[in-house]
N, C-alpha and C. Protein backbone atom coordinates (compact mmCIF):
# COMPACT_ATOMS: atom_id res chain seq x y z
N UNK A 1 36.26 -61.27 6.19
CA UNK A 1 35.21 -61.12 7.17
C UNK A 1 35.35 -59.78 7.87
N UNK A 2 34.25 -59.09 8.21
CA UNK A 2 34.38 -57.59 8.71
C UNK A 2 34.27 -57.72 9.82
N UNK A 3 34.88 -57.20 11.17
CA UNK A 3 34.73 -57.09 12.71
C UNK A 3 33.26 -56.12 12.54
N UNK A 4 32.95 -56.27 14.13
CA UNK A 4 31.82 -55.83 14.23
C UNK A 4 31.80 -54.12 14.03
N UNK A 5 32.61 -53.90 14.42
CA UNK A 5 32.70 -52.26 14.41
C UNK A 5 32.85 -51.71 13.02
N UNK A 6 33.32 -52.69 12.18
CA UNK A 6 33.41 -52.00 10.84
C UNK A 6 31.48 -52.41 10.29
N UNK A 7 31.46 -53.53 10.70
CA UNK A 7 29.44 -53.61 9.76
C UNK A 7 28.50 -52.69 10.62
N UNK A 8 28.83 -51.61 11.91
CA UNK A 8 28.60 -51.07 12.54
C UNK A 8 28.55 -49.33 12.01
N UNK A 9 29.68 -49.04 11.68
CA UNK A 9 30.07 -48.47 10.71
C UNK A 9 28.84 -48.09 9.42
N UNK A 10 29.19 -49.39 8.80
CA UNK A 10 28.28 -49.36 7.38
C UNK A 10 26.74 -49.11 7.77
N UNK A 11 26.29 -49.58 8.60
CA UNK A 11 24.52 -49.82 9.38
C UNK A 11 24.31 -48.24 9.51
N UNK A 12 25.51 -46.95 9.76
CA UNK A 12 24.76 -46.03 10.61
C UNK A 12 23.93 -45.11 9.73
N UNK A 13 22.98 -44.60 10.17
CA UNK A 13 22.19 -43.43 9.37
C UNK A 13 23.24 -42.57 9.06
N UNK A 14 23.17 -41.93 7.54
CA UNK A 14 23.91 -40.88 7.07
C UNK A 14 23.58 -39.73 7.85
N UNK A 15 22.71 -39.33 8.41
CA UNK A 15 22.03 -38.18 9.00
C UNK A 15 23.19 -37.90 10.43
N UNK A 16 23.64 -39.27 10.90
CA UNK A 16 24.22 -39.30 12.24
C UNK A 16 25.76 -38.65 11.96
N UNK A 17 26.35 -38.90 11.35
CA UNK A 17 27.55 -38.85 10.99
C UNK A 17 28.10 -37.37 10.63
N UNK A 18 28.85 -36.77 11.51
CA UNK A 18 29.23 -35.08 11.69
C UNK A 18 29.20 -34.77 10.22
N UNK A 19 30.02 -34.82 8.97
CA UNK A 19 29.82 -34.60 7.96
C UNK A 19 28.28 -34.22 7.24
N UNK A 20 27.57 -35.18 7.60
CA UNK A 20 26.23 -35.14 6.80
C UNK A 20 25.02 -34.40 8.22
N UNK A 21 25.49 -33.65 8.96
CA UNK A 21 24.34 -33.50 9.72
C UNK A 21 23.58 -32.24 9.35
N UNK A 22 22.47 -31.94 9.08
CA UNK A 22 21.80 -31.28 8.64
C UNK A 22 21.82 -30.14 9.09
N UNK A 23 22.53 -29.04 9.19
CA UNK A 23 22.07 -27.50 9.77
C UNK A 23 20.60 -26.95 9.22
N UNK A 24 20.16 -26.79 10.74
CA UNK A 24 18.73 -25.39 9.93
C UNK A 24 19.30 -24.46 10.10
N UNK A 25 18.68 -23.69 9.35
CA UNK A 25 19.30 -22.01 9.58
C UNK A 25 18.26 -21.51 10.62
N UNK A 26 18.53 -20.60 11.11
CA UNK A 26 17.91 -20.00 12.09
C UNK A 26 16.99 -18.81 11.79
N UNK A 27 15.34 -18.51 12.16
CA UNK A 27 15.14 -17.79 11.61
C UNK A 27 15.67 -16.13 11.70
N UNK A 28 15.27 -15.12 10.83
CA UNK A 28 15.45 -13.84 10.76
C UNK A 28 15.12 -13.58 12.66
N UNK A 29 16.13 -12.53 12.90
CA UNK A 29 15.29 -12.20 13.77
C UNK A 29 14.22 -10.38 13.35
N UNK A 30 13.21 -10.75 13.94
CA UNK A 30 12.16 -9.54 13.42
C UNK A 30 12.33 -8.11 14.21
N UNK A 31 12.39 -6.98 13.90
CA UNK A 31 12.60 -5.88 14.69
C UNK A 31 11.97 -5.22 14.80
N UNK A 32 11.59 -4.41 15.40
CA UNK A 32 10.73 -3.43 15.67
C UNK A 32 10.15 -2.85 13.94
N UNK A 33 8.68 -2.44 14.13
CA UNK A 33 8.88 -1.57 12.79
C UNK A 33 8.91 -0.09 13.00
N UNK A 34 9.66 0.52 11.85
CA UNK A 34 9.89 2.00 12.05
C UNK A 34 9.22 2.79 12.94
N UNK A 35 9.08 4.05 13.59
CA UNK A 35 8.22 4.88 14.67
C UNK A 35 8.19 6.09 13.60
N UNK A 36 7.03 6.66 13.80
CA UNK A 36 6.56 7.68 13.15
C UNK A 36 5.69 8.71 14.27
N UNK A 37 5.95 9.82 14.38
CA UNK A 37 6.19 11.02 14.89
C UNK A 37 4.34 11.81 14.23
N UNK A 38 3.14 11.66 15.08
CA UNK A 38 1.97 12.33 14.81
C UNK A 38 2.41 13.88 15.15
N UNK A 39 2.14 15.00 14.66
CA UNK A 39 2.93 16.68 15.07
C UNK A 39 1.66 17.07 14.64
N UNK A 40 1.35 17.89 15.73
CA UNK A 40 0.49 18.51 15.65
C UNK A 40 0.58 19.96 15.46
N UNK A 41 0.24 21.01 14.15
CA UNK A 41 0.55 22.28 14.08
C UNK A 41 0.15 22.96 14.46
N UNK A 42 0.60 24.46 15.03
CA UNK A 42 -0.99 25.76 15.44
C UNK A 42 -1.24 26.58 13.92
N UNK A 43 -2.64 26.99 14.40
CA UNK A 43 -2.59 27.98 13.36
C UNK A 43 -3.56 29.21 14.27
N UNK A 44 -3.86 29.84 13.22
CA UNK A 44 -4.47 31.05 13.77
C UNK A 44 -6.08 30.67 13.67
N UNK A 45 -6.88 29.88 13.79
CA UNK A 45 -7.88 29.92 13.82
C UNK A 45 -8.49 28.21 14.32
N UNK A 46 -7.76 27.57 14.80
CA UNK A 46 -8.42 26.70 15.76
C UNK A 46 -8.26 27.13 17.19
N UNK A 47 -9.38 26.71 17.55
CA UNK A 47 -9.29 26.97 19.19
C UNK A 47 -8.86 25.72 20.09
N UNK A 48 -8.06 26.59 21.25
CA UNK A 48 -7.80 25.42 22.39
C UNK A 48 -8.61 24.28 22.61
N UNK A 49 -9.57 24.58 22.40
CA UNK A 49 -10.83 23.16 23.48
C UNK A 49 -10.61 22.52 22.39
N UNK A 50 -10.72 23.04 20.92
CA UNK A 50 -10.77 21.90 19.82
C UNK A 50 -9.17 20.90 20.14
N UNK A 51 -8.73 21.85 19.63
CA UNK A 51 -7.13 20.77 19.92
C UNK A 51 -7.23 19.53 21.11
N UNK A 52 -7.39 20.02 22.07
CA UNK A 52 -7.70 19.31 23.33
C UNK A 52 -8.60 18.30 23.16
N UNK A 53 -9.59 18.91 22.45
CA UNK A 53 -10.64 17.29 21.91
C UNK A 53 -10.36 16.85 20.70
N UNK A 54 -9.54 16.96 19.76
CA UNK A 54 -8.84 15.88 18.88
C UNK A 54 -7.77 15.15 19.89
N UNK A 55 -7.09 15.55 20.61
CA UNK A 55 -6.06 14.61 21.53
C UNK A 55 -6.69 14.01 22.08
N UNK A 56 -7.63 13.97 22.66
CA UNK A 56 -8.92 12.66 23.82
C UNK A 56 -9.20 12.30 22.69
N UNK A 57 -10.13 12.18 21.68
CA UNK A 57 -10.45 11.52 20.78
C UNK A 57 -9.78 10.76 20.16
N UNK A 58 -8.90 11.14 19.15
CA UNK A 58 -7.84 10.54 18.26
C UNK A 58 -6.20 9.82 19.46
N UNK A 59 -5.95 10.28 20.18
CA UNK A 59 -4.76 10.04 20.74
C UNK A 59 -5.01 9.11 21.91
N UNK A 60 -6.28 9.59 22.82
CA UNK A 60 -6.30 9.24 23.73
C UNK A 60 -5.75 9.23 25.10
N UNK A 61 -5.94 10.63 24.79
CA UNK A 61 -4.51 12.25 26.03
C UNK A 61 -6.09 11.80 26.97
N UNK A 62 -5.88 12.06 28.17
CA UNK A 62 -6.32 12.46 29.41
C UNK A 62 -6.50 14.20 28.92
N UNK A 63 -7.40 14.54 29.59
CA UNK A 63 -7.74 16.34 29.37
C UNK A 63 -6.51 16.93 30.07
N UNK A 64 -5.71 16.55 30.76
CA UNK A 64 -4.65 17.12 31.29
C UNK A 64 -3.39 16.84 30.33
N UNK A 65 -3.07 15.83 29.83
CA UNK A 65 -2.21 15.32 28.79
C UNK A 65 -2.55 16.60 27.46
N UNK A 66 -3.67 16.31 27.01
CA UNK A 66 -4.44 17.30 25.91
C UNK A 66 -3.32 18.94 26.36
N UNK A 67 -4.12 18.75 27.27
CA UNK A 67 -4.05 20.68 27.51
C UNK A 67 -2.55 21.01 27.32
N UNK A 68 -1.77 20.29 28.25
CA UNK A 68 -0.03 20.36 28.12
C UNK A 68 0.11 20.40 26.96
N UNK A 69 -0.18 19.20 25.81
CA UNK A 69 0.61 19.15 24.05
C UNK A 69 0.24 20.76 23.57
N UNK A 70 -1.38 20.56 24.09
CA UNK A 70 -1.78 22.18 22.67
C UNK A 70 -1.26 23.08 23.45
N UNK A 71 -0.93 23.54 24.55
CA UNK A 71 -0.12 24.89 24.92
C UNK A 71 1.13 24.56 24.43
N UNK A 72 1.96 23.46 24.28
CA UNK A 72 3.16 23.03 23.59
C UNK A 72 3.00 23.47 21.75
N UNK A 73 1.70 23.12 20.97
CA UNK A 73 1.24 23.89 19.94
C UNK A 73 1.06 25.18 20.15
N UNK A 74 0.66 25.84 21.01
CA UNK A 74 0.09 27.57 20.52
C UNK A 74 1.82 28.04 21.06
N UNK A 75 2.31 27.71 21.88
CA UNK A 75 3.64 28.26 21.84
C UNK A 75 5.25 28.07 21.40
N UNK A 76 4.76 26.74 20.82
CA UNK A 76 6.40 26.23 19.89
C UNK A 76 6.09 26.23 18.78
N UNK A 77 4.14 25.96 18.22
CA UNK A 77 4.24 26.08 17.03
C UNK A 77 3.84 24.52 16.36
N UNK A 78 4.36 23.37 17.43
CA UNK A 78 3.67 22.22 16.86
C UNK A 78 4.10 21.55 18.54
N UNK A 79 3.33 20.16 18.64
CA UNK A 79 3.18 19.54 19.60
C UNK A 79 3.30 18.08 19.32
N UNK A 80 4.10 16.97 19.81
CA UNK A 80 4.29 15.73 19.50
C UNK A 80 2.80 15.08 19.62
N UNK A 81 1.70 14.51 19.40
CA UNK A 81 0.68 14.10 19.99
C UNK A 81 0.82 12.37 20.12
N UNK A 82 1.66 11.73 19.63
CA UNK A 82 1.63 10.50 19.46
C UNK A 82 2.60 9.59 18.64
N UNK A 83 3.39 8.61 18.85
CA UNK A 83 4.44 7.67 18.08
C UNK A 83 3.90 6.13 17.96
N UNK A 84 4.28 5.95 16.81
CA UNK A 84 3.18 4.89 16.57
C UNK A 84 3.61 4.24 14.76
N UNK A 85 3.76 2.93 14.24
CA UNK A 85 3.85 2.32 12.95
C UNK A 85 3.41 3.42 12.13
N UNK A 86 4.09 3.09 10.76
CA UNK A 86 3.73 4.42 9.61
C UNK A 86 1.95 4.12 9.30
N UNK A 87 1.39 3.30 9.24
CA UNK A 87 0.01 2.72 8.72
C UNK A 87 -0.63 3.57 10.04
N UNK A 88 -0.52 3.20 11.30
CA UNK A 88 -1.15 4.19 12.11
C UNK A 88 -1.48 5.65 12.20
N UNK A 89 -0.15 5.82 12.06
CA UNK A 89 0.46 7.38 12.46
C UNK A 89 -0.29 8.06 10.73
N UNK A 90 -0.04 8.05 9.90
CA UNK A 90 -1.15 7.93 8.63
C UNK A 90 -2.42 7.98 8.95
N UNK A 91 -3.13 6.98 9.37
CA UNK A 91 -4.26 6.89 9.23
C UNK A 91 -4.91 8.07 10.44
N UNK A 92 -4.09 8.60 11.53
CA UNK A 92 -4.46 9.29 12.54
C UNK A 92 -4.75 10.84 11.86
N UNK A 93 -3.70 10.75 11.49
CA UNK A 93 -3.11 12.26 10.78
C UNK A 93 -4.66 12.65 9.42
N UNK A 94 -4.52 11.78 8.45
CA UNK A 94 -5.96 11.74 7.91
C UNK A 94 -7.52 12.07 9.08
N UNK A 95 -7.42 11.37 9.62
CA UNK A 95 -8.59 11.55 10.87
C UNK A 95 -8.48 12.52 11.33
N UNK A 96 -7.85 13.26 12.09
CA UNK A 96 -7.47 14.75 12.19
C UNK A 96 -7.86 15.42 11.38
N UNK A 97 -7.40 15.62 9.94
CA UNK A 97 -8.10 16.54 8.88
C UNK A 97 -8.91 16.76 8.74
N UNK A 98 -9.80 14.88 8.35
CA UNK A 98 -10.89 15.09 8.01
C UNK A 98 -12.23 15.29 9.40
N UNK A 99 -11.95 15.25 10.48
CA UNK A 99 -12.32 15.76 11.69
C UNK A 99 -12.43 17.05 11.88
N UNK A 100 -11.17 17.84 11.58
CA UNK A 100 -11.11 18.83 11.44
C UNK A 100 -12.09 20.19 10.63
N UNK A 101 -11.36 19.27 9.39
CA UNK A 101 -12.55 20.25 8.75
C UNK A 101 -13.94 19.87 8.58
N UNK A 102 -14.62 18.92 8.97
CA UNK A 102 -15.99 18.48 9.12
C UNK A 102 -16.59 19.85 10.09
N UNK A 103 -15.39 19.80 11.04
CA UNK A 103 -15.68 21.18 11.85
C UNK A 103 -15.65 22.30 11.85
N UNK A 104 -14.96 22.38 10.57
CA UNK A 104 -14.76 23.94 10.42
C UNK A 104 -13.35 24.32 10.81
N UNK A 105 -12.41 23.53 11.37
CA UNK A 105 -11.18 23.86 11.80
C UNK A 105 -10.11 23.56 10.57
N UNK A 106 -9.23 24.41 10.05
CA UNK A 106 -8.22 24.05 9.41
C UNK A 106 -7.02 23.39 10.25
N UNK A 107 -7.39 22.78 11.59
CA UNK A 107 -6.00 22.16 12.19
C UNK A 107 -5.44 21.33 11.44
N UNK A 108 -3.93 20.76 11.29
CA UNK A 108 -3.06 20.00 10.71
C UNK A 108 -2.14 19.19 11.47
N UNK A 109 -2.21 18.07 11.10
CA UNK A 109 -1.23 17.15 11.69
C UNK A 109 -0.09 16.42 10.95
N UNK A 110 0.66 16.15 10.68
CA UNK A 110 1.44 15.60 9.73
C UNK A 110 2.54 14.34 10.83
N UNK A 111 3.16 13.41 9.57
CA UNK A 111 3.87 12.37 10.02
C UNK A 111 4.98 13.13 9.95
N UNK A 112 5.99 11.91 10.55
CA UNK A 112 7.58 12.47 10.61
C UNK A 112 8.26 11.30 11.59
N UNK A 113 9.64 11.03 10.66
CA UNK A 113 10.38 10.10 11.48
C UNK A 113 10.45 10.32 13.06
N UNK A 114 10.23 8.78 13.82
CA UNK A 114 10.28 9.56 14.93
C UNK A 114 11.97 9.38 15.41
């Protein structure tokens, strides 16, 4: 005859019992995705106001923001305009060009790790 604690025993869910308890794994944790670096270049034949109105347009600089980056272009040579996912920072840099030269401006923007 079995005491109670042993048919107690036999009754319990396998699930309960430290051996058999089910671990979940935990998910991934997700991280940031990469930053990519919009640079804006000078050249010799775009003008200030243009630069200044691709940054309000495309970036979304304040005219005072604008003016600071492109004097940061006509005198270092290139200007950070924006950090932002590679699919963005891409698709900006394209818009620029083709903005650009719709206008007549050869300005250039290119990506870069940020």
């Amino acid at each position: 005859m079995s005491t109670r604690s042993e048919s107690n025993q036999h009754n319990q869910n396998p699930a309960d019992s430290e051996s058999d308890v089910a671990v979940q794994e935990g998910r991934p944790k997700l991280g940031e995705p990469p930053q990519y670096a919009v640079v804006i270049h000078n050249d010799d034949y775009t003008t200030f106001d243009f630069v200044v109105e691709v940054l309000q347009k495309f970036f979304k600089k304040t005219a005072a923001e604008a003016a600071e980056i492109t004097l940061k272009v006509h005198h270092e040579g290139k200007g950070l305009a924006g950090v932002f996912s590679f699919e963005i920072a891409e698709t900006k840099s394209v818009q620029v060009a083709e903005y650009s030269r719709s206008k007549g401006h050869p300005l250039r923007a290119s990506v870069e790790p940020a």
